[in-house]
C-alpha atoms as a PDB file:
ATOM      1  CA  UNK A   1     -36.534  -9.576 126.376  1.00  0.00           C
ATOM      2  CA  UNK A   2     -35.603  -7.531 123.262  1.00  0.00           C
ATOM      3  CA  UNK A   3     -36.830  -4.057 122.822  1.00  0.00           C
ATOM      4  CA  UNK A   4     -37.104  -2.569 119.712  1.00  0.00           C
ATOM      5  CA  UNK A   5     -33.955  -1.240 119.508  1.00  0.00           C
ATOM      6  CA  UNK A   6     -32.197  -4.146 120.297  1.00  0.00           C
ATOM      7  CA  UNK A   7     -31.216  -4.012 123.714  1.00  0.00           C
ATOM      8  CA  UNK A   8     -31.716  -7.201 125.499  1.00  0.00           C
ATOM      9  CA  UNK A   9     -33.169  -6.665 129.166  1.00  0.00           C
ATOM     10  CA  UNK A  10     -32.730  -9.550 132.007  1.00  0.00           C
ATOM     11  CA  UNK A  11     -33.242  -7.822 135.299  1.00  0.00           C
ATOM     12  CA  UNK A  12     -31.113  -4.870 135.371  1.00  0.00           C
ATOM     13  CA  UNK A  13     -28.784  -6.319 132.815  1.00  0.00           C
ATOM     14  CA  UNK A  14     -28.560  -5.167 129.295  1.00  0.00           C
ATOM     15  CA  UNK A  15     -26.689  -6.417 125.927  1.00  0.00           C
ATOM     16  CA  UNK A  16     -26.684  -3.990 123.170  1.00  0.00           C
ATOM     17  CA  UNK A  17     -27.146  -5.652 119.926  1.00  0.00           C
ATOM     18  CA  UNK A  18     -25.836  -4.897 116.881  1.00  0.00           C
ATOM     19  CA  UNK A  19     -28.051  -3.794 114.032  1.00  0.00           C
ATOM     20  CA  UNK A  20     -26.754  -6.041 111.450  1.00  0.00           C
ATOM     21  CA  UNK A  21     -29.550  -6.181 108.976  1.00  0.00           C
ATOM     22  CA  UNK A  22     -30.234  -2.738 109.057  1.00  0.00           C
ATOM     23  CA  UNK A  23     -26.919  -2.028 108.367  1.00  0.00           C
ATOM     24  CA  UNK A  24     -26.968  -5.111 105.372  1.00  0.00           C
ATOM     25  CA  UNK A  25     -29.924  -4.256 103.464  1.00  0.00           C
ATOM     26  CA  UNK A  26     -28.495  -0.430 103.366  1.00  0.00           C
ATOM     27  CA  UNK A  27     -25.239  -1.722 101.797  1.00  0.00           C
ATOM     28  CA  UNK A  28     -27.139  -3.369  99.005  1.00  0.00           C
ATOM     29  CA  UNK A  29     -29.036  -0.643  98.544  1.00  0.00           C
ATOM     30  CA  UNK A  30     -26.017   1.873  98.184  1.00  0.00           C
ATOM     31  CA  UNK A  31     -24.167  -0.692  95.813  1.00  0.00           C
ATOM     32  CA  UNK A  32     -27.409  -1.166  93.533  1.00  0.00           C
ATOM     33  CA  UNK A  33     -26.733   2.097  91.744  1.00  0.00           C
ATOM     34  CA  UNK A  34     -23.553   1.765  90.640  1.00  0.00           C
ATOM     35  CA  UNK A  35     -24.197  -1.746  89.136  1.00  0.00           C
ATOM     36  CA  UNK A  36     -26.742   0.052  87.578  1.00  0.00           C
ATOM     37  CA  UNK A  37     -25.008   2.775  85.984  1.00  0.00           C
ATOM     38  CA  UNK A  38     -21.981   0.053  84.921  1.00  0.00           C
ATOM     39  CA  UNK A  39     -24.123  -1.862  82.872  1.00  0.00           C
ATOM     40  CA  UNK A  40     -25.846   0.977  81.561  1.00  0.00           C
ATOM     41  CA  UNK A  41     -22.208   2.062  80.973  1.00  0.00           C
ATOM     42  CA  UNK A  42     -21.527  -1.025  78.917  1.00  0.00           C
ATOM     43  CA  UNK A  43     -24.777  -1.081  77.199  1.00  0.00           C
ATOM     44  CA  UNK A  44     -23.917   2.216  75.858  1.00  0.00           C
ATOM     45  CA  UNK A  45     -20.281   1.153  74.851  1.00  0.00           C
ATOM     46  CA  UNK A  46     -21.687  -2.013  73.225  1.00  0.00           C
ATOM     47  CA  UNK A  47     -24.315  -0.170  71.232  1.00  0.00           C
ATOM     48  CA  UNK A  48     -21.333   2.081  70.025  1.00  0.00           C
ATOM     49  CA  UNK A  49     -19.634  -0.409  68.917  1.00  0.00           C
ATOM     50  CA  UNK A  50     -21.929  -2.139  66.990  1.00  0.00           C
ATOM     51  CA  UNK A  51     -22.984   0.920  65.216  1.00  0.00           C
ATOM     52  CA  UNK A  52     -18.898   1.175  64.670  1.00  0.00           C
ATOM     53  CA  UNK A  53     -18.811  -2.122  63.511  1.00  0.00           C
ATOM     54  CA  UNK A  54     -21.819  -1.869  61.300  1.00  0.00           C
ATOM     55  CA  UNK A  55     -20.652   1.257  60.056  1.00  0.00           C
ATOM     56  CA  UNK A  56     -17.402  -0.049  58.940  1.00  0.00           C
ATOM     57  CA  UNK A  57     -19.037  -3.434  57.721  1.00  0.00           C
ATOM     58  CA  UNK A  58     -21.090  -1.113  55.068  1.00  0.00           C
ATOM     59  CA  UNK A  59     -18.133   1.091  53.911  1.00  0.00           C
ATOM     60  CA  UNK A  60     -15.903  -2.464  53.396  1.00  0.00           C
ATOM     61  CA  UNK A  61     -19.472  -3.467  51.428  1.00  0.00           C
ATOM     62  CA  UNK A  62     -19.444  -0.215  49.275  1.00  0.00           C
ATOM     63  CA  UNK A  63     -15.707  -0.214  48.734  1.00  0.00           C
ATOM     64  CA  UNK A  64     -15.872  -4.105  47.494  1.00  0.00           C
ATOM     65  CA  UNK A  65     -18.893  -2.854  45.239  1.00  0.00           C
ATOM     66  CA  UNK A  66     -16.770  -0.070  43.913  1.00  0.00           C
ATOM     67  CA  UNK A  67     -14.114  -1.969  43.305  1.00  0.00           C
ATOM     68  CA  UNK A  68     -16.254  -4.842  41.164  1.00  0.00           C
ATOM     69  CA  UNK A  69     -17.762  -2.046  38.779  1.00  0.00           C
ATOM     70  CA  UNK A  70     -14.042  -1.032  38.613  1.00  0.00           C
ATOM     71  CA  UNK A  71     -12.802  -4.760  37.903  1.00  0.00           C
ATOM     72  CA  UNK A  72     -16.150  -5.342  35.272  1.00  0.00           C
ATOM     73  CA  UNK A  73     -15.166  -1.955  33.763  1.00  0.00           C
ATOM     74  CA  UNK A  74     -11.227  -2.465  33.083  1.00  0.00           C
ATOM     75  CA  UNK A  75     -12.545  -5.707  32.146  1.00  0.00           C
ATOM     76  CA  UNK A  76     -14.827  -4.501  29.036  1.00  0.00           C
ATOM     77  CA  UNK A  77     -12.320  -1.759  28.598  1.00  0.00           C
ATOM     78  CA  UNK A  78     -10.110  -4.654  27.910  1.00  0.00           C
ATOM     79  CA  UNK A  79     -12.794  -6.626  25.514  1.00  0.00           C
ATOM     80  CA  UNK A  80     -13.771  -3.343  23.754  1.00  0.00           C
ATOM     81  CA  UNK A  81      -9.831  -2.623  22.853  1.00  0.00           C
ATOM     82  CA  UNK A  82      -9.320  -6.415  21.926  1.00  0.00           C
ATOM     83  CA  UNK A  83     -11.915  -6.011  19.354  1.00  0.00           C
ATOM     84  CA  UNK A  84     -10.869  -2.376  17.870  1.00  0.00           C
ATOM     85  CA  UNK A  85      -7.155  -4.335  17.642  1.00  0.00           C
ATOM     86  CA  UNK A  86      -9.000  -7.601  16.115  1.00  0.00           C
ATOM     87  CA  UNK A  87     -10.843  -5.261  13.453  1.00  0.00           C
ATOM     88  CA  UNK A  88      -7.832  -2.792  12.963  1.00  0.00           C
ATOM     89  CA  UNK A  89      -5.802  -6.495  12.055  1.00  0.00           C
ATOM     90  CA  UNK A  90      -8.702  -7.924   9.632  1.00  0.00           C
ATOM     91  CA  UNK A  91      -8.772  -4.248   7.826  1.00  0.00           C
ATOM     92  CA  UNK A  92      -4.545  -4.531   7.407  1.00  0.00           C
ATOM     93  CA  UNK A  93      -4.710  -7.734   6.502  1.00  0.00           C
ATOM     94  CA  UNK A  94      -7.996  -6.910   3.562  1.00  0.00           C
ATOM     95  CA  UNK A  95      -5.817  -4.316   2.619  1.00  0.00           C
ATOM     96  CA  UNK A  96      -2.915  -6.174   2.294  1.00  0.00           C
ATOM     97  CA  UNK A  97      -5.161  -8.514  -0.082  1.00  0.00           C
ATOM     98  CA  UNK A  98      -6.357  -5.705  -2.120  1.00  0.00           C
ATOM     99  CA  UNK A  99      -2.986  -4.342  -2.669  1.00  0.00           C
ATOM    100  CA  UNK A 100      -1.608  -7.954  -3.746  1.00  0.00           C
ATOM    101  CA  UNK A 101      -4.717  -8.223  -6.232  1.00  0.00           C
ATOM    102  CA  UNK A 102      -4.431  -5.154  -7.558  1.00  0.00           C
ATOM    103  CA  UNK A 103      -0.477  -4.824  -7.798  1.00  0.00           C
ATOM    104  CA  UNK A 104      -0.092  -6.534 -11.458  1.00  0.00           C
ATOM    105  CA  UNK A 105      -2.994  -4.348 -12.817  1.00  0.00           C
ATOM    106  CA  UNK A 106      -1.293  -1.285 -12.031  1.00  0.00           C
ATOM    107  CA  UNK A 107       2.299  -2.824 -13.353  1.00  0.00           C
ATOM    108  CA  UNK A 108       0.724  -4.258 -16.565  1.00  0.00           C
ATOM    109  CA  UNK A 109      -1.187  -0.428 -16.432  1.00  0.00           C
ATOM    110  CA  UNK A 110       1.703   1.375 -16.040  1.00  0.00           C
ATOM    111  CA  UNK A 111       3.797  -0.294 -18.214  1.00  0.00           C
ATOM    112  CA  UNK A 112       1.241  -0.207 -21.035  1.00  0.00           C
ATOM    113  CA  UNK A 113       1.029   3.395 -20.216  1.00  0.00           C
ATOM    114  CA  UNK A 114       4.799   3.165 -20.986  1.00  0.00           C
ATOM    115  CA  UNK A 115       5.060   1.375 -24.135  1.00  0.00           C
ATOM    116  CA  UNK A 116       1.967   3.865 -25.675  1.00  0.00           C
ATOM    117  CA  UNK A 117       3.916   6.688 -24.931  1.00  0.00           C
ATOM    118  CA  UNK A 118       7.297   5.389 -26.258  1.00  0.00           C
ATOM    119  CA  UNK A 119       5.683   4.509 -29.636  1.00  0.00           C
ATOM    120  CA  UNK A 120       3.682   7.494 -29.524  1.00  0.00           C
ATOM    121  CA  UNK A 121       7.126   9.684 -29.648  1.00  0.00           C
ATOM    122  CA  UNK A 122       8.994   6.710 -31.922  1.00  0.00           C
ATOM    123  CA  UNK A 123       5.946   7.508 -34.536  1.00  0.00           C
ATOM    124  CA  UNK A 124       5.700  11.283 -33.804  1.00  0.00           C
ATOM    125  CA  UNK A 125       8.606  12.934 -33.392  1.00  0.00           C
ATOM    126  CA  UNK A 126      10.706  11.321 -36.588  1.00  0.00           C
ATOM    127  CA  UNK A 127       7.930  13.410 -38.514  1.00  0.00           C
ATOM    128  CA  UNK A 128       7.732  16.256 -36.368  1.00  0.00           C
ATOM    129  CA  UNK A 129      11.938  16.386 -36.505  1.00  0.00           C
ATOM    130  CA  UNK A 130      12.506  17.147 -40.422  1.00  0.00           C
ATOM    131  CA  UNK A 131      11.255  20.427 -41.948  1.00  0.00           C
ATOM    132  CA  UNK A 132       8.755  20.402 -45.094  1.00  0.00           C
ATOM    133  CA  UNK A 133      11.397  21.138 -47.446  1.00  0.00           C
ATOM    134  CA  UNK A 134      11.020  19.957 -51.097  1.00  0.00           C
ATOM    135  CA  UNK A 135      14.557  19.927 -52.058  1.00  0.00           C
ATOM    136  CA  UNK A 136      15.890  18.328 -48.750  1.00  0.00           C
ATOM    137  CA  UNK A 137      13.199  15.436 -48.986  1.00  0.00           C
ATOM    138  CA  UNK A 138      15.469  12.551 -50.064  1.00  0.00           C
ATOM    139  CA  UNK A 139      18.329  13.544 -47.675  1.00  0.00           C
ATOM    140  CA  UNK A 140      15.983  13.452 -44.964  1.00  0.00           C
ATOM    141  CA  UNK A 141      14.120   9.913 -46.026  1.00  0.00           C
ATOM    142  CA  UNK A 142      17.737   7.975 -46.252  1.00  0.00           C
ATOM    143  CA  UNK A 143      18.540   9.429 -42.785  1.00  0.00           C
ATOM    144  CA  UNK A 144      15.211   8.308 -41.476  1.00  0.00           C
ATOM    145  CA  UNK A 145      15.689   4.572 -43.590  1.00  0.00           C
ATOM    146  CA  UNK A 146      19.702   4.424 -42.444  1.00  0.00           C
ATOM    147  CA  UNK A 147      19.790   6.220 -38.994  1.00  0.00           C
ATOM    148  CA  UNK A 148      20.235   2.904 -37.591  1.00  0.00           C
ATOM    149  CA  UNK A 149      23.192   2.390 -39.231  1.00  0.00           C
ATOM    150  CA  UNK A 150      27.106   3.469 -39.486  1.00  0.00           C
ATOM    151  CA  UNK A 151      26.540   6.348 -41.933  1.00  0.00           C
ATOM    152  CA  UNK A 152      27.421  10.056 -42.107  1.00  0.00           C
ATOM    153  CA  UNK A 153      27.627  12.989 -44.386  1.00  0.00           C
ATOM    154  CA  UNK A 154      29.061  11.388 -47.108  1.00  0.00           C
ATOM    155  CA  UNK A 155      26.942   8.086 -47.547  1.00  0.00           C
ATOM    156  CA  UNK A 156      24.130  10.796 -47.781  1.00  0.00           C
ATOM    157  CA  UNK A 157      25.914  12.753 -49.837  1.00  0.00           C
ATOM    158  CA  UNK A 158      26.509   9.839 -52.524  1.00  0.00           C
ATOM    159  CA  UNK A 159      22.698   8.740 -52.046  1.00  0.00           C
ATOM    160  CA  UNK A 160      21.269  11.849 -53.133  1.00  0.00           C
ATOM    161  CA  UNK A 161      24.028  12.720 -55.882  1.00  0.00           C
ATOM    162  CA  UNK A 162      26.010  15.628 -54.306  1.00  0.00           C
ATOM    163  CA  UNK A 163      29.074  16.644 -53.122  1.00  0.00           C
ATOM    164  CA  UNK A 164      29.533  16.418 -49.410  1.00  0.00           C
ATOM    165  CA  UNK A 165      30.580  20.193 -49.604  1.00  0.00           C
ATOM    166  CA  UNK A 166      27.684  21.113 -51.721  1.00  0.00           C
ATOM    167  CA  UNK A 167      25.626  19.330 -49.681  1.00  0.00           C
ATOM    168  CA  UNK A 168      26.534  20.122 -46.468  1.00  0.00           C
ATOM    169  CA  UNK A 169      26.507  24.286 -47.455  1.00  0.00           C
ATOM    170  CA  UNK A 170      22.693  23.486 -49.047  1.00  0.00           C
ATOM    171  CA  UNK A 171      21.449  21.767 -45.348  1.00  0.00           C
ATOM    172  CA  UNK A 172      23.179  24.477 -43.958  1.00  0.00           C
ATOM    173  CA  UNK A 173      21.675  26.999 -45.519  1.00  0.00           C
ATOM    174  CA  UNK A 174      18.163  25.698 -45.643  1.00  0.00           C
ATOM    175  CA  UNK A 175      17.740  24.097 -41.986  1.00  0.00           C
ATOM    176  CA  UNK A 176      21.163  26.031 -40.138  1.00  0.00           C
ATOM    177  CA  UNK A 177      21.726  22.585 -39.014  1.00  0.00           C
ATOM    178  CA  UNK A 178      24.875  20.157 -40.796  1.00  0.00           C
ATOM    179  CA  UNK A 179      23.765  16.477 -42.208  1.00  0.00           C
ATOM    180  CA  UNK A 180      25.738  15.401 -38.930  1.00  0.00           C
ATOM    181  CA  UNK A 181      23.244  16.967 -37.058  1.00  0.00           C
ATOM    182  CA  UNK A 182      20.302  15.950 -38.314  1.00  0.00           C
ATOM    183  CA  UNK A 183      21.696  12.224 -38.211  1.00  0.00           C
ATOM    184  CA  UNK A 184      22.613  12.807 -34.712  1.00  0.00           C
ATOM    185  CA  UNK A 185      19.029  14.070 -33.165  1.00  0.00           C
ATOM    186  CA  UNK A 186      17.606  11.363 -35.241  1.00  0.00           C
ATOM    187  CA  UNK A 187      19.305   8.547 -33.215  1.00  0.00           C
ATOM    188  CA  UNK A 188      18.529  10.423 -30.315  1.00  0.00           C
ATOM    189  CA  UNK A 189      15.254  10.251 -30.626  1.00  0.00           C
ATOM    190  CA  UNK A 190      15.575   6.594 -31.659  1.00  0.00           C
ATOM    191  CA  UNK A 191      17.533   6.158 -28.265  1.00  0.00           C
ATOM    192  CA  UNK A 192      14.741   7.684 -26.068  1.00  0.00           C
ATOM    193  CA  UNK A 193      12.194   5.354 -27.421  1.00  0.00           C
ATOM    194  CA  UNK A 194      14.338   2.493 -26.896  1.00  0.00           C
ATOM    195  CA  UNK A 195      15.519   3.467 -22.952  1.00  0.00           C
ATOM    196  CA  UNK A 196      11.515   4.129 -22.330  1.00  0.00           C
ATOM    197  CA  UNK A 197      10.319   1.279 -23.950  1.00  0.00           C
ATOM    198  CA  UNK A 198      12.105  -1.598 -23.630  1.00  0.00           C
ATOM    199  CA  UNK A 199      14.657  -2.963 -20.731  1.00  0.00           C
ATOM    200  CA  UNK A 200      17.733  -3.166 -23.341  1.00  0.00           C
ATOM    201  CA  UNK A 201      20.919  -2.658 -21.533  1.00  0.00           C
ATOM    202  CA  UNK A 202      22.571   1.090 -22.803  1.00  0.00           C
ATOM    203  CA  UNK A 203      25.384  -0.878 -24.869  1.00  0.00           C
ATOM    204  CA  UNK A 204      22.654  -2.708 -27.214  1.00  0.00           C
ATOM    205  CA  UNK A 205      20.822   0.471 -27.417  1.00  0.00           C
ATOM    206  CA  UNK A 206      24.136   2.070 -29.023  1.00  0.00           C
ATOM    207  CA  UNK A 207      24.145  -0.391 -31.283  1.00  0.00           C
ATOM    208  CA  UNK A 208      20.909  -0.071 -32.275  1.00  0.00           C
ATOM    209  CA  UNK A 209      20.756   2.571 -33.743  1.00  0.00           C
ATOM    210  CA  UNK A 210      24.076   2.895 -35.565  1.00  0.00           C
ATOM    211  CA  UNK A 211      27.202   3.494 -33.023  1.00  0.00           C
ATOM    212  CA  UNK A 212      29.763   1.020 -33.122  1.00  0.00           C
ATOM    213  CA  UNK A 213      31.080   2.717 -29.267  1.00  0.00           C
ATOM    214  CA  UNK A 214      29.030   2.742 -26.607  1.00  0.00           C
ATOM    215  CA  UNK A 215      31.093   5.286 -25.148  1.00  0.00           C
ATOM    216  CA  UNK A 216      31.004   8.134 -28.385  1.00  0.00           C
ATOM    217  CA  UNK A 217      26.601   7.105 -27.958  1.00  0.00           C
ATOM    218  CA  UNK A 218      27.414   7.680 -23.724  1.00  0.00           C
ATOM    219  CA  UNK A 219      29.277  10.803 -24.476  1.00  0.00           C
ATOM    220  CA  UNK A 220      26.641  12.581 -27.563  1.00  0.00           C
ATOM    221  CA  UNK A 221      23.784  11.348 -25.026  1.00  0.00           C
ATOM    222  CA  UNK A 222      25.087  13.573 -22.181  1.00  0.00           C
ATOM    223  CA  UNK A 223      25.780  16.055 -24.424  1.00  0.00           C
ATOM    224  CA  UNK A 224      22.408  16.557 -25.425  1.00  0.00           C
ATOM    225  CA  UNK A 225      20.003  15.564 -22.534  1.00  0.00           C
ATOM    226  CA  UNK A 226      22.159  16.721 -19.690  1.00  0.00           C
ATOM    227  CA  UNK A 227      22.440  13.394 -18.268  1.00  0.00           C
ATOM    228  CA  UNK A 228      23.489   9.777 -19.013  1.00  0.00           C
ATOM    229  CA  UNK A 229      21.150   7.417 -20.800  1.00  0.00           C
ATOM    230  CA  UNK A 230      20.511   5.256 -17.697  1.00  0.00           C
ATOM    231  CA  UNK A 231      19.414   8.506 -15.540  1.00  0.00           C
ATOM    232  CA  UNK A 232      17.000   9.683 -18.318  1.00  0.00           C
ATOM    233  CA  UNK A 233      15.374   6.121 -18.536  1.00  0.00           C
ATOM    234  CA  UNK A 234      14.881   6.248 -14.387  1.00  0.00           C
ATOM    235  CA  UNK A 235      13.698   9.780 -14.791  1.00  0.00           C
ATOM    236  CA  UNK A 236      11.140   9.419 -17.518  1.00  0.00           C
ATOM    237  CA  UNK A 237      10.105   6.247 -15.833  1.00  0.00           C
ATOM    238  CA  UNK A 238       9.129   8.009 -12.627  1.00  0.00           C
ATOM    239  CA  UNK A 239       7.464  10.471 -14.450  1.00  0.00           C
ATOM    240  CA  UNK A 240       5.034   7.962 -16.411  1.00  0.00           C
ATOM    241  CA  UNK A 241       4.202   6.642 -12.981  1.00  0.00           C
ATOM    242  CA  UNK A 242       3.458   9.142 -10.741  1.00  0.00           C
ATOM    243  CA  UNK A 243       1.481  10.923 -13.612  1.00  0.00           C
ATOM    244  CA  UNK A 244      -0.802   7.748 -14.238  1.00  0.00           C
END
């Protein structure tokens, strides 16, 4: 017979028992917390890493969405500077145009600017050059009909009746200039017309207007303006242009 404590009785014989279900069912019951608290343990670790994981999923989302408005802005950046370099090109190139169209107006401009003010001084400054003077009147109108040629004090001298002596003491004395003199700033003025208005080389100029050697018409030039023929012309020139 077992009693309740598991001693087995036969007569005055007894087997103790061992209380192996008692002591089973209290094992499981010891364990069952700490499976309890290790997969509350790694529900807490797996929640943490999801919100890690989520966390980092949204920044990589926010950085890639950065870096698209970054991309579509460098991109239009790109567009808007191809345009300003597209309409910057189509204003050189208009300009370009312009300046080709309007280059022979301003040449043919310019160069009629040129030729009115060489025969504005050709016509001028003959009459402005020789004083009103009565009694010199016919040695002044051969030198203005002749300049142009080989002459000198006495081909005037014979074309107006008087000595060369007499004559040249009367200009002299009258003018305080010598019939050489006045012959002289006649061609000059002869040989600034020419060098502004035409092209003529400086040796067909000299000849022109009465020198037989283009190096006595070099030489009186210099004299008198300071500077050869050839610099006055590129002077004068430049002058016309920048003040028209």
């Amino acid at each position: 017979m077992v009693s309740s404590n598991g001693i087995l009785g036969q007569g005055n014989f007894q087997v103790t028992l061992p209380h192996i279900w008692d002591h089973d069912i209290s094992d499981v019951y010891d364990e069952f917390p700490l499976h309890q608290q290790s997969f509350l343990a790694l529900q807490r670790t797996n929640r943490a890493l999801e919100s890690k994981v989520q966390q980092l999923l949204t920044e990589l989302s926010t950085a890639k969405k950065q870096f698209c408005r970054e991309k579509a802005s460098d991109q239009q950046t790109q567009i808007e500077l191809q345009k300003s370099l597209s309409l910057l090109q189509t204003t050189l190139d208009s300009t370009e145009e312009l300046l080709a169209a309007i280059a022979p107006r301003l040449e043919k401009h310019v160069a009629s600017k040129q030729s009115g003010l060489a025969k504005y001084q050709r016509i001028s400054e003959p009459h402005r050059l020789f004083p009103n003077c009565v009694q010199l009147k016919e040695v002044f109108d051969y030198i203005e009909a002749n300049y142009d040629q080989s002459i000198g004090l006495s081909d005037v001298a014979v074309a107006v009746g008087y000595s060369a002596a007499y004559l040249t003491n009367l200009v002299r004395r009258k003018t305080g200039k010598t019939v050489n003199d006045w012959i002289f700033e006649r061609r000059m003025i002869a040989a600034r017309a020419l060098l502004l208005e035409t092209n003529q080389p400086v040796n067909q100029i000299a000849c022109a207007i009465g020198y037989q050697y283009e190096g006595y018409f070099f030489r009186q030039f210099r004299q008198f303006h300071g500077i050869t023929p050839q610099a006055w012309r590129n002077t004068q020139r430049s002058n016309v242009s920048v003040n028209h």
